[in-house]
Each structure stands twice: as structure tokens, then as C-alpha cells.
C-alpha atoms as a PDB file:
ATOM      1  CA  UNK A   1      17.913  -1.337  12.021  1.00  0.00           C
ATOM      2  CA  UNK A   2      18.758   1.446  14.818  1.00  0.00           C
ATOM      3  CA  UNK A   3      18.061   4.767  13.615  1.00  0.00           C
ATOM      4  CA  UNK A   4      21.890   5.961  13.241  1.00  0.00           C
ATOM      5  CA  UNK A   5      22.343   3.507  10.720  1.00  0.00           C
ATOM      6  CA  UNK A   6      19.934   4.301   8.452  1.00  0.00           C
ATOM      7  CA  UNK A   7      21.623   6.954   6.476  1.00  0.00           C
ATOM      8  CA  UNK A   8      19.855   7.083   2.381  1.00  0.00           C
ATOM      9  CA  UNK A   9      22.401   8.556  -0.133  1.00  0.00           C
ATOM     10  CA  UNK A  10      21.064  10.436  -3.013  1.00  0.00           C
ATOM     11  CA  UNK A  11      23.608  10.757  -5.625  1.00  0.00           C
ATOM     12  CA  UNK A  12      21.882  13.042  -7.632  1.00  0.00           C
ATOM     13  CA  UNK A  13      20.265  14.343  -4.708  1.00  0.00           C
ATOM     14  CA  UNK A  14      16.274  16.005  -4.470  1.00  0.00           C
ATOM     15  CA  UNK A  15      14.595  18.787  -6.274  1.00  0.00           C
ATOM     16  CA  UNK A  16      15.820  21.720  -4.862  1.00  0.00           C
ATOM     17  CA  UNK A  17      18.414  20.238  -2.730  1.00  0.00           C
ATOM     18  CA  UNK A  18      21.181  18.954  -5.674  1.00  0.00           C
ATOM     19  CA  UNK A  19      23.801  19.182  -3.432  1.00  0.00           C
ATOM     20  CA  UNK A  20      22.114  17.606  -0.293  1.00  0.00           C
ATOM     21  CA  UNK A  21      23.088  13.806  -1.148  1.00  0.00           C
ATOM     22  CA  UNK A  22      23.023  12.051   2.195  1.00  0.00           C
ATOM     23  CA  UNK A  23      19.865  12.015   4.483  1.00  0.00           C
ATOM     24  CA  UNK A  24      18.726  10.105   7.853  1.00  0.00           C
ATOM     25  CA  UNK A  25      15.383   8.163   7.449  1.00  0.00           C
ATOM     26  CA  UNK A  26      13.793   8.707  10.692  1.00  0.00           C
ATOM     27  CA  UNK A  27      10.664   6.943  11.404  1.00  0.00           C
ATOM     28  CA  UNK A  28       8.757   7.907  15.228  1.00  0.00           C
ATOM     29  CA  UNK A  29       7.369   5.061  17.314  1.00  0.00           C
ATOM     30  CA  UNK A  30       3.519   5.173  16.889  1.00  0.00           C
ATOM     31  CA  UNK A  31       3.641   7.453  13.872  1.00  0.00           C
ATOM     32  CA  UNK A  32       3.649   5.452  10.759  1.00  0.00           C
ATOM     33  CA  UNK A  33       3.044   5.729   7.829  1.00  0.00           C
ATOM     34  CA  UNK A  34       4.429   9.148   8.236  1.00  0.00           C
ATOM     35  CA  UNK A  35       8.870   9.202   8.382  1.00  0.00           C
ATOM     36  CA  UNK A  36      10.997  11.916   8.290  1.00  0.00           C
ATOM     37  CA  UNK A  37      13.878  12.672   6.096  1.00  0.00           C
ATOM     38  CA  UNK A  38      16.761  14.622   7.759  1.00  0.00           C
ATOM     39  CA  UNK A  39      20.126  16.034   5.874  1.00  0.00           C
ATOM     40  CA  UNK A  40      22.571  14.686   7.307  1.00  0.00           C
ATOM     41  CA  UNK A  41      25.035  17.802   5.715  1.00  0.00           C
ATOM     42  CA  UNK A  42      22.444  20.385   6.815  1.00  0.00           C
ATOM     43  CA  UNK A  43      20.417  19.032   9.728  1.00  0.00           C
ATOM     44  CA  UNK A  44      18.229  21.832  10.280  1.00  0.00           C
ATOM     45  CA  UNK A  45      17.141  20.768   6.506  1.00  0.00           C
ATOM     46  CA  UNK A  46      14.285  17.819   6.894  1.00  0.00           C
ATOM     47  CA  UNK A  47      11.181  16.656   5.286  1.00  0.00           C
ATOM     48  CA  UNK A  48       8.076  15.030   5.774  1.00  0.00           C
ATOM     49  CA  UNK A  49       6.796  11.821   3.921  1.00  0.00           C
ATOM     50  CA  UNK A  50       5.060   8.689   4.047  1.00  0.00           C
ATOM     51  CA  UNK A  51       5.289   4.974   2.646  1.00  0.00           C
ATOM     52  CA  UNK A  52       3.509   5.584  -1.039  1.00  0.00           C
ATOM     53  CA  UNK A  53       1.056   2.585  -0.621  1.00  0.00           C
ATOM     54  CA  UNK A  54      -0.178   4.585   2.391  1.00  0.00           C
ATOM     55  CA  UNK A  55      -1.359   6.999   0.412  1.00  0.00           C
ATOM     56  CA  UNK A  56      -2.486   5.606  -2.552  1.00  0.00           C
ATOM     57  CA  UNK A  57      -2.570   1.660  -2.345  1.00  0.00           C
ATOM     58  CA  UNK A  58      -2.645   1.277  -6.479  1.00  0.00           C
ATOM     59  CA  UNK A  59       0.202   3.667  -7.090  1.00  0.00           C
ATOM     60  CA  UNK A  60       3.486   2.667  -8.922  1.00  0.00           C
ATOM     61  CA  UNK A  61       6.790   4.419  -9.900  1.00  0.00           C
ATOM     62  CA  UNK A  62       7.459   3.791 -14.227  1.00  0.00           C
ATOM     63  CA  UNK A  63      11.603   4.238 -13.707  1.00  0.00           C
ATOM     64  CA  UNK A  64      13.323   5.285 -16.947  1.00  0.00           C
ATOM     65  CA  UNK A  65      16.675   3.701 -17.632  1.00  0.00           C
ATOM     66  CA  UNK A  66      19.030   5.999 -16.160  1.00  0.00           C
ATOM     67  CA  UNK A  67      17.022   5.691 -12.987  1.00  0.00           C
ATOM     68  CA  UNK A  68      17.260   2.201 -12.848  1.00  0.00           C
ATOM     69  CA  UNK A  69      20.389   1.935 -13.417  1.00  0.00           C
ATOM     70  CA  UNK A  70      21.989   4.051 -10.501  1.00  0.00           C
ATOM     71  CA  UNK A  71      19.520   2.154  -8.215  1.00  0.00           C
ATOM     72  CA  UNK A  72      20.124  -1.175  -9.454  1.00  0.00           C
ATOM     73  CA  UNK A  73      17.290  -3.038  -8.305  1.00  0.00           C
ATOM     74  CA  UNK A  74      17.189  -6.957  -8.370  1.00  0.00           C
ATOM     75  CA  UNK A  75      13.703  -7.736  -7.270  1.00  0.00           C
ATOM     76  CA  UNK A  76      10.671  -5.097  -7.006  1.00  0.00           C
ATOM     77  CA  UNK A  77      10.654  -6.303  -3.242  1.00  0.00           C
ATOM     78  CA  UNK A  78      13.949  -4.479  -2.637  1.00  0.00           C
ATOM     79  CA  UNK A  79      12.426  -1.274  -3.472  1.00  0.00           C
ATOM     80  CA  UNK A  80      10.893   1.242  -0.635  1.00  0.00           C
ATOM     81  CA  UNK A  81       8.818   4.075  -2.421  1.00  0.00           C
ATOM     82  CA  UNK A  82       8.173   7.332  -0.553  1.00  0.00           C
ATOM     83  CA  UNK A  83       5.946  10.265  -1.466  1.00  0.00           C
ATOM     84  CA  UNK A  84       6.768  13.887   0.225  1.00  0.00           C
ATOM     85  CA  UNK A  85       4.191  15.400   2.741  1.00  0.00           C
ATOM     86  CA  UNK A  86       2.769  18.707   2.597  1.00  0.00           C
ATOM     87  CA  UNK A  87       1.547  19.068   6.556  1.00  0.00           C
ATOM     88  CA  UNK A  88      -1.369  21.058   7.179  1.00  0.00           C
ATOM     89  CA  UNK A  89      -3.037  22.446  10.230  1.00  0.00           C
ATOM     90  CA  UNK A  90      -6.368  20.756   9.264  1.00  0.00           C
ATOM     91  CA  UNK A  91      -4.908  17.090   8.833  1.00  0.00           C
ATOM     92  CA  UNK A  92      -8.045  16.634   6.329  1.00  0.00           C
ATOM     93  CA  UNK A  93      -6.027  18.809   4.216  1.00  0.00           C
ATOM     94  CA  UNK A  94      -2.872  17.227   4.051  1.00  0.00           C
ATOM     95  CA  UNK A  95      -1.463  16.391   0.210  1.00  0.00           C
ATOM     96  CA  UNK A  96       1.124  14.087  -0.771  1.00  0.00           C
ATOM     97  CA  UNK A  97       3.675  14.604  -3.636  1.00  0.00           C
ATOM     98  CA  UNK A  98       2.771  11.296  -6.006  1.00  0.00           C
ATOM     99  CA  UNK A  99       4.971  13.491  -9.122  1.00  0.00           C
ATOM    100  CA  UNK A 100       8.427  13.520  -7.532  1.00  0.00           C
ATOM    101  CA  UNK A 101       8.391  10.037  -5.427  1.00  0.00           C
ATOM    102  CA  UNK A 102      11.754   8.654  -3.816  1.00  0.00           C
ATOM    103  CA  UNK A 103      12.355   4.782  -4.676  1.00  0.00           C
ATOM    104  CA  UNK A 104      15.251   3.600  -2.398  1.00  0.00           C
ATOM    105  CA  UNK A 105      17.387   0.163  -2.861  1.00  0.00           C
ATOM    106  CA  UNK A 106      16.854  -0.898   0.661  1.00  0.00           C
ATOM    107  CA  UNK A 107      19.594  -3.209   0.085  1.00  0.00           C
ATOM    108  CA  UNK A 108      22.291  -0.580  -1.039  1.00  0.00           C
ATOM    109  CA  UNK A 109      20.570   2.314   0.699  1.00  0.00           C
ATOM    110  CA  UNK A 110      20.778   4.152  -2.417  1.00  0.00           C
ATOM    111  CA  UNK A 111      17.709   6.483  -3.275  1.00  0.00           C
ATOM    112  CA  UNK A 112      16.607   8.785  -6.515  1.00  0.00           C
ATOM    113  CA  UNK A 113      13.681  10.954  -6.866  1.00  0.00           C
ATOM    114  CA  UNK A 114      12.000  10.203  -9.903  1.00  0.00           C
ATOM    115  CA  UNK A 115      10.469  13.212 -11.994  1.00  0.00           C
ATOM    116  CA  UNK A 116       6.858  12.064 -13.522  1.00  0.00           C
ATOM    117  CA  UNK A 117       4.480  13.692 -15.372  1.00  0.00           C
ATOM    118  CA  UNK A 118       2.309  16.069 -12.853  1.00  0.00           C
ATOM    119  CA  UNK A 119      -0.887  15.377 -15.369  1.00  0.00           C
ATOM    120  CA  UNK A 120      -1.063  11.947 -14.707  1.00  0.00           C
ATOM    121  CA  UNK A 121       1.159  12.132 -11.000  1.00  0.00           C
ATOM    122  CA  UNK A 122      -1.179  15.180  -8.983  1.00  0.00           C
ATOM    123  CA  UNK A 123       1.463  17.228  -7.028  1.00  0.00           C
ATOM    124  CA  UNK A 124      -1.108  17.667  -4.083  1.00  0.00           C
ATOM    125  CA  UNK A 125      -3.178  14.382  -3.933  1.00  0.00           C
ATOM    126  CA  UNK A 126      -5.114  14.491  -0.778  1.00  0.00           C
ATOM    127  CA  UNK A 127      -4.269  11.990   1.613  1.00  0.00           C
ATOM    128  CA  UNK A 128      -7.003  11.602   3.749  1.00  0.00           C
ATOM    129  CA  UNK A 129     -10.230  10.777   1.405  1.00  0.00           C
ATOM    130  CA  UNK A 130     -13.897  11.481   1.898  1.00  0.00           C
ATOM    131  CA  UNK A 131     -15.925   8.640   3.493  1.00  0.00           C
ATOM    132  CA  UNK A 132     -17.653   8.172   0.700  1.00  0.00           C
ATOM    133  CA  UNK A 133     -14.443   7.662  -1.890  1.00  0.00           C
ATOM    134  CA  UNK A 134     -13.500   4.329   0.628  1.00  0.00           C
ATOM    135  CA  UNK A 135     -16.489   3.117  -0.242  1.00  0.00           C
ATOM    136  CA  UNK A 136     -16.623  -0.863  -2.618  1.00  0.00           C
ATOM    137  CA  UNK A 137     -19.046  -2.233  -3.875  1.00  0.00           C
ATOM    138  CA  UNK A 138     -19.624  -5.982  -4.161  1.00  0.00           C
ATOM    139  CA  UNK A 139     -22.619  -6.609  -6.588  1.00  0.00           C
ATOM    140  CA  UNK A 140     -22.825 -10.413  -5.291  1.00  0.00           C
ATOM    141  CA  UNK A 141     -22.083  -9.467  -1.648  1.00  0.00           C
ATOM    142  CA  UNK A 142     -19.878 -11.851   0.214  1.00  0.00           C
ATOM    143  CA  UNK A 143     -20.185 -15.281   1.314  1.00  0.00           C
ATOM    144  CA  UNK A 144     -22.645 -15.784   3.916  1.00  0.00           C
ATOM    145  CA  UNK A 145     -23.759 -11.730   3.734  1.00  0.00           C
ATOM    146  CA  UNK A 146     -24.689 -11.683   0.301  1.00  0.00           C
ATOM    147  CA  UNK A 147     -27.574  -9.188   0.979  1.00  0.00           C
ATOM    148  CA  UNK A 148     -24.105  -6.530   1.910  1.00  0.00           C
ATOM    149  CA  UNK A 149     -23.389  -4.449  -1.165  1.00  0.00           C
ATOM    150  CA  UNK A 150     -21.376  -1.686   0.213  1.00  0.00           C
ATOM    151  CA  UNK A 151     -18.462  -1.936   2.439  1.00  0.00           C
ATOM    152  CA  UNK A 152     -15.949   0.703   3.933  1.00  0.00           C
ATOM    153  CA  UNK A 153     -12.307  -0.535   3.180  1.00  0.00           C
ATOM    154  CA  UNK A 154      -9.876   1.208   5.732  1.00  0.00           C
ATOM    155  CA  UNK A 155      -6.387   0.467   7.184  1.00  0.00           C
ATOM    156  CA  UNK A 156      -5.650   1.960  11.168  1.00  0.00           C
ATOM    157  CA  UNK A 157      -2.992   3.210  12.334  1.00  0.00           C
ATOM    158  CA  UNK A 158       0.280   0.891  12.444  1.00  0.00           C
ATOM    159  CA  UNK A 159      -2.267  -2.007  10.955  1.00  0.00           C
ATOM    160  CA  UNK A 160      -0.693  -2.626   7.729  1.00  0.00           C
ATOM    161  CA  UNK A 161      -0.360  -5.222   6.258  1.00  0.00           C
ATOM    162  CA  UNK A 162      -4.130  -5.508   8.071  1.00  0.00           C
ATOM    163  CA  UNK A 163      -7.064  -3.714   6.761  1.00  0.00           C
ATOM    164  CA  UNK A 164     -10.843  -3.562   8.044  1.00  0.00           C
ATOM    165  CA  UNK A 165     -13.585  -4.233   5.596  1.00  0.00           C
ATOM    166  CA  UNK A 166     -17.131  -2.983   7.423  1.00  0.00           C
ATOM    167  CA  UNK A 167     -20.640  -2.890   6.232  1.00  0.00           C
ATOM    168  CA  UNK A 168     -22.197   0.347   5.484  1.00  0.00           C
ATOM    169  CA  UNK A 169     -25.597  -0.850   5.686  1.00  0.00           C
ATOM    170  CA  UNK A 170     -25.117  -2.735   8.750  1.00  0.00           C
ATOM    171  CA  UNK A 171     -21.918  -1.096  10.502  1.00  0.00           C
ATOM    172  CA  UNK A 172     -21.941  -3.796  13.213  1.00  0.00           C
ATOM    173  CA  UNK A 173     -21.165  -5.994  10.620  1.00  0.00           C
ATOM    174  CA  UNK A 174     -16.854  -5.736   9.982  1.00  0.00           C
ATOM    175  CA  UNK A 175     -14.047  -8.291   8.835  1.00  0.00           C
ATOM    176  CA  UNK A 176     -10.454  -7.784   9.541  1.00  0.00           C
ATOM    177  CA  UNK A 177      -8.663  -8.688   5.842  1.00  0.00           C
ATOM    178  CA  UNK A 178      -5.038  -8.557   4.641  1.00  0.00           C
ATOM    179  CA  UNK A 179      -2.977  -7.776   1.796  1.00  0.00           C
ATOM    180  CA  UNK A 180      -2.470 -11.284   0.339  1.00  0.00           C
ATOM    181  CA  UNK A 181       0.819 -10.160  -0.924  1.00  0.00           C
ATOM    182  CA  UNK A 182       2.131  -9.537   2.178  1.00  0.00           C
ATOM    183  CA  UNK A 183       2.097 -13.227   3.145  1.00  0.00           C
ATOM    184  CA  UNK A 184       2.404 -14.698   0.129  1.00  0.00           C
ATOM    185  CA  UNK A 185       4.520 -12.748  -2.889  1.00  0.00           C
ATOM    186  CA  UNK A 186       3.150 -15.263  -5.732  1.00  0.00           C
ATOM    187  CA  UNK A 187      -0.279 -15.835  -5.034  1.00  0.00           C
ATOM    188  CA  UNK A 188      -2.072 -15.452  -8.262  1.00  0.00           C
ATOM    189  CA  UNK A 189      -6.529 -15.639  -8.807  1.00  0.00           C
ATOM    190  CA  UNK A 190      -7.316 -17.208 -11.830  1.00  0.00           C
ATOM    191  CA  UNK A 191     -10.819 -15.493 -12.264  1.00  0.00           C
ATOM    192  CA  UNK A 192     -13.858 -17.006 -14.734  1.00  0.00           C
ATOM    193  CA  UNK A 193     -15.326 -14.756 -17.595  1.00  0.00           C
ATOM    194  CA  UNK A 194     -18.609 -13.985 -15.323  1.00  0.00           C
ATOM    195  CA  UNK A 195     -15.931 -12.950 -12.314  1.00  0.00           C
ATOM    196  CA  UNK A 196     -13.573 -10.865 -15.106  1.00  0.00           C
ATOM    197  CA  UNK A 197     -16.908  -9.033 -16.480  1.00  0.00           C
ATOM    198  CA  UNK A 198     -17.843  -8.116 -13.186  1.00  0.00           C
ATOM    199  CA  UNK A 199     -14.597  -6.529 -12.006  1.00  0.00           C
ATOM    200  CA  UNK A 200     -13.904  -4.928 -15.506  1.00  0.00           C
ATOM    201  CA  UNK A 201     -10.238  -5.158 -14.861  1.00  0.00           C
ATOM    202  CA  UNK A 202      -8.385  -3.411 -17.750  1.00  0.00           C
ATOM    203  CA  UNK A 203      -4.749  -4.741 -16.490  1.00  0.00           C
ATOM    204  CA  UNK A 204      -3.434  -6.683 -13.399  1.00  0.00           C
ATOM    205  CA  UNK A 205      -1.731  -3.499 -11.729  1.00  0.00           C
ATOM    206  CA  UNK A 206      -5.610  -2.342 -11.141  1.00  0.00           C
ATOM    207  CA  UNK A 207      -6.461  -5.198  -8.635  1.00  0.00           C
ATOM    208  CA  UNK A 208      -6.145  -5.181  -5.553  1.00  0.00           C
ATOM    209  CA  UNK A 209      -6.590  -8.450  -3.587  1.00  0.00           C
ATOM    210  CA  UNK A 210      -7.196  -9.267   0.241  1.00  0.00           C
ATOM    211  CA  UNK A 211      -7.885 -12.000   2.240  1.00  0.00           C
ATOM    212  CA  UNK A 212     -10.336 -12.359   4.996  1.00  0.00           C
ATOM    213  CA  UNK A 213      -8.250 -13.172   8.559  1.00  0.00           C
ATOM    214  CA  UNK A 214      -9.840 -14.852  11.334  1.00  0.00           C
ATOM    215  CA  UNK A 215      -8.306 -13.628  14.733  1.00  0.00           C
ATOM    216  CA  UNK A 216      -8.406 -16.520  17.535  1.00  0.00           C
ATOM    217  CA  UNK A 217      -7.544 -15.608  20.833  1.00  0.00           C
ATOM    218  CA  UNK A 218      -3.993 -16.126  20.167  1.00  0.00           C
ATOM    219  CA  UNK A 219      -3.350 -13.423  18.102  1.00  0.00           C
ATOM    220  CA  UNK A 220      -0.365 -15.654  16.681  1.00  0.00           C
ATOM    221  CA  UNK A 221      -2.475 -18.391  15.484  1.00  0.00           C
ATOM    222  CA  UNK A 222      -4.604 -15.844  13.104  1.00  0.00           C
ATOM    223  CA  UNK A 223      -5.040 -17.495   9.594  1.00  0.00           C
ATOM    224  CA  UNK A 224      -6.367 -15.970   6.098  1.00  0.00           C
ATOM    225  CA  UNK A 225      -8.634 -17.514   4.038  1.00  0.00           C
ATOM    226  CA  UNK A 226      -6.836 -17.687   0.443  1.00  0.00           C
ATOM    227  CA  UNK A 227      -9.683 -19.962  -0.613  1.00  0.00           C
ATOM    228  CA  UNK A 228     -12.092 -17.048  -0.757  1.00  0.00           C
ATOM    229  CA  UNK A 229      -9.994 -13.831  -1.680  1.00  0.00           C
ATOM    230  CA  UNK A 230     -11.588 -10.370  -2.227  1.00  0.00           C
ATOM    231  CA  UNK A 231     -10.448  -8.772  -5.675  1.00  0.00           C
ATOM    232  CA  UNK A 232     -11.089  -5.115  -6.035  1.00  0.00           C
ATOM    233  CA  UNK A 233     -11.036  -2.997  -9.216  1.00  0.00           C
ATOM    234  CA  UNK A 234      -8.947   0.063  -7.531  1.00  0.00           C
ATOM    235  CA  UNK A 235     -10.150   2.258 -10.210  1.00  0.00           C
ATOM    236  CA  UNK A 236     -13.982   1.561 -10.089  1.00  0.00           C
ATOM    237  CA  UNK A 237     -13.895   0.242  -6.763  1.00  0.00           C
ATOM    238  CA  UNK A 238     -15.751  -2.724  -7.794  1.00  0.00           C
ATOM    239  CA  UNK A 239     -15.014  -5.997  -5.287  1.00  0.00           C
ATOM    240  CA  UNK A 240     -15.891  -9.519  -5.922  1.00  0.00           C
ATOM    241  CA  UNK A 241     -15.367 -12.723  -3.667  1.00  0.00           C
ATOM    242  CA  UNK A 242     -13.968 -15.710  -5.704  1.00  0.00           C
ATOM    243  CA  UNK A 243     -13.988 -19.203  -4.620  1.00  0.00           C
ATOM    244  CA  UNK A 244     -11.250 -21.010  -5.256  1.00  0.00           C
ATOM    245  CA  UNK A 245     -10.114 -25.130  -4.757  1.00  0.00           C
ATOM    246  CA  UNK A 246      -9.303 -25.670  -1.382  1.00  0.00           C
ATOM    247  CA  UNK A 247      -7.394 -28.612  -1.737  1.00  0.00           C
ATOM    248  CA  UNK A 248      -4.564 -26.020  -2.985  1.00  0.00           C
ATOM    249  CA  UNK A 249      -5.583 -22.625  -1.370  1.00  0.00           C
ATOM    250  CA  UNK A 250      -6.128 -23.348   2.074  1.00  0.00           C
ATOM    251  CA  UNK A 251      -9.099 -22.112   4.330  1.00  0.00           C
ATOM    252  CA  UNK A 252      -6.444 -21.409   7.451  1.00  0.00           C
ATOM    253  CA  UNK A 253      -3.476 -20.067   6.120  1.00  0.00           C
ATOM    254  CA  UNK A 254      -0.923 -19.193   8.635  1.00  0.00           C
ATOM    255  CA  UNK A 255       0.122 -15.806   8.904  1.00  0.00           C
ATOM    256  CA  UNK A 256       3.015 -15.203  11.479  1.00  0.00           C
ATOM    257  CA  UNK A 257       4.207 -18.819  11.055  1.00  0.00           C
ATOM    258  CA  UNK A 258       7.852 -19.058   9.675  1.00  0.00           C
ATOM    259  CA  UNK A 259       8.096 -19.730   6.122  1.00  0.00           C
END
């Protein structure tokens, strides 16, 4: 959608700004996840933010009623969630709003920023986390590398939906995954009682799960392996592989196929 046209209404408007309603969502080649939100009424008025998976991949927006209404959502896919940026000179500093998100209908273009509770929503959540706080562990390694433990989970620049899972132990040692979601909305693991003890997962919203991606030379024939998905405990950062029947979750699942 060219930039002119995206113009995000607020009808309540932001904290601070009540009588700011209408705002251009400006996003600059080579600089996501970062956008910028511009008043349209008061351009010299604009703000910094970021796509909220970005900066915390397990984080979700509880709407209360009134909110939901004036957004009027039909399927969680049509909502966009944004967190305001606090920029700092030392980048490693940088902190991200997650008590005062913006959810926008990106079919209606209508947006709301929802109020939550700053004890369980930090106002300044750092973006950019240690080394070490990237760090999974997967008890029973992964096929083939079962003698792995630890692995660094990290997404580059412009790569999402595409993350890079590499060993710790051996660094050489790296596989490019994906957010399984991304290609397929209603994938579901059904997960033993040995698999559930080891993740400890105390409700779905805690899991995160990838697939592995194998990247020919054709970059447009890459597949992912939903046969052999990676589930990860996002509180405890605890990872398992689980195998699953092949004959209906394919080894070589397309991923920039049409579907």
C-alpha cells in the first residue's frame, strides 16, 4: 500500500495527544521492525515504534469490551499491534512501551491504544536483550545433534518470518527456522506426556513453535520441515524437537508456493 494511503485514525486518539486522531504509518525501506507514526493534523508531531512481536515474540494485547468494540475485529489476523519506542543514543538501551500498545484493524484502518496494567506491562522493557537471555535450551538436543544443548535463537534484520537457531557450543553449527504460523495459521502439535513434562507449558499462549527450513539454491523452492517442529517454553526458554507422522506433516513443506 503506497505510503500516502496509509493514514490510521484514532478516534479516541493517544495518551497525551486526545485530540490528535489521524496519523500516517510510515515505515523506511531497510528499517523494520522500527515505523514511524506521523500526525497528520500536526506533522511536526511523530513517534517512534515497532511491530510488538519484534520486541517481545510472546506478548499479547487482553482488549476490554469497549476496546473491542470500536475496533471491531473479525479474525485475530486482522489485527497489527504496535509498541512505542523510546530511542536512545546507546541502541543497547533502547525500551519499548509494552503498557500502552496500539492494536489497529488493518482492514478498517482504525487504531486504539490500549491502557494495561504497568505491573504486569513494563513501561521501559528493553528491546535489545543480553546474549545470554536468547539463550534455549533443548535437554534432548535435536535430531541428528543431540549432544547440542544450548542454542542462540535470533531473528536479523528484515528476516521475519525467518529466524536463526545456532549452537553455542559449536557456533559453526546454525539452522535457519521459521515461525510455523506464518505459513500455516492452524498448525497445531499434539505433544506426549514425556514431551508436555519436559516443556512445562502452563497454557498454549507460552509456546512458541518453529520449523526448521532448508534453503536450496533457489531460494523459492525453500521448504520447512513440519514433521519435526521446535516447541519452546517462552517463559523458561525450554525447547524440545517433536516428531510427528509424516504421512500428514510433510518433511518439505513449501513455503513461498501459492496456497
Amino acid at each position: 500500500m503506497p505510503e500516502a494511503e496509509v493514514i490510521l485514525r484514532f478516534p479516541t486518539g493517544l495518551i497525551g495527544y486526545p485530540d490528535l486522531l489521524e496519523f500516517r504509518l510510515i515505515e523506511p525501506e531497510g528499517g523494520y521492525p522500527l515505523k514511524f507514526l506521523q500526525s497528520v493534523q500536526q506533522p511536526e508531531i511523530s513517534f517512534t515504534c515497532m511491530d510488538a512481536i519484534a520486541a517481545k515474540f510472546d506478548y499479547q494485547v487482553p482488549l476490554d469490551e469497549p476496546d473491542a468494540q470500536l475496533l471491531e475485529l473479525t479474525s485475530q489476523e486482522e489485527a497489527m499491534v504496535l509498541v512505542l519506542v523510546v530511542p536512545h543514543e546507546d541502541l543497547r538501551e533502547t525500551t519499548a512501551n509494552l503498557a500502552g500498545p496500539l492494536v489497529i484493524n488493518t482492514r478498517t484502518l482504525v487504531g486504539v491504544q490500549v491502557v494495561l496494567d504497568i505491573l504486569k506491562y513494563p513501561l521501559q522493557f528493553p528491546i535489545f536483550a543480553p546474549l545470554e537471555d536468547l539463550c534455549v535450551q533443548f535437554p534432548e538436543g535435536l535430531l541428528g545433534f543431540e549432544h547440542i544443548k544450548s542454542f542462540r535463537l535470533f531473528e536479523p534484520q528484515e528476516g521475519y518470518p525467518l529466524k536463526f537457531l545456532q549452537s553455542v557450543e559449536e557456533p559453526d553449527i546454525a539452522f535457519t527456522c521459521i515461525d510455523v504460523a506464518s505459513i500455516q495459521p492452524e498448525y497445531e502439535v499434539a505433544l506426549s506426556d514425556d514431551e508436555a513434562a519436559t516443556l512445562a507449558l502452563e497454557e498454549p499462549n507460552d509456546a512458541m513453535v518453529v520449523a526448521l527450513v532448508v534453503i536450496p539454491k533457489d531460494p523459492r523452492q525453500m521448504t520447512a520441515n513440519l514433521a519435526g517442529p521446535l516447541v519452546i517454553n517462552c517463559k523458561t526458554r525450554i525447547g524440545r524437537q517433536i516428531v510427528l507422522n509424516t504421512e500428514k506433516f510433510p518433511l518439505k513443506f513449501p513455503i513461498l508456493s501459492e496456497r
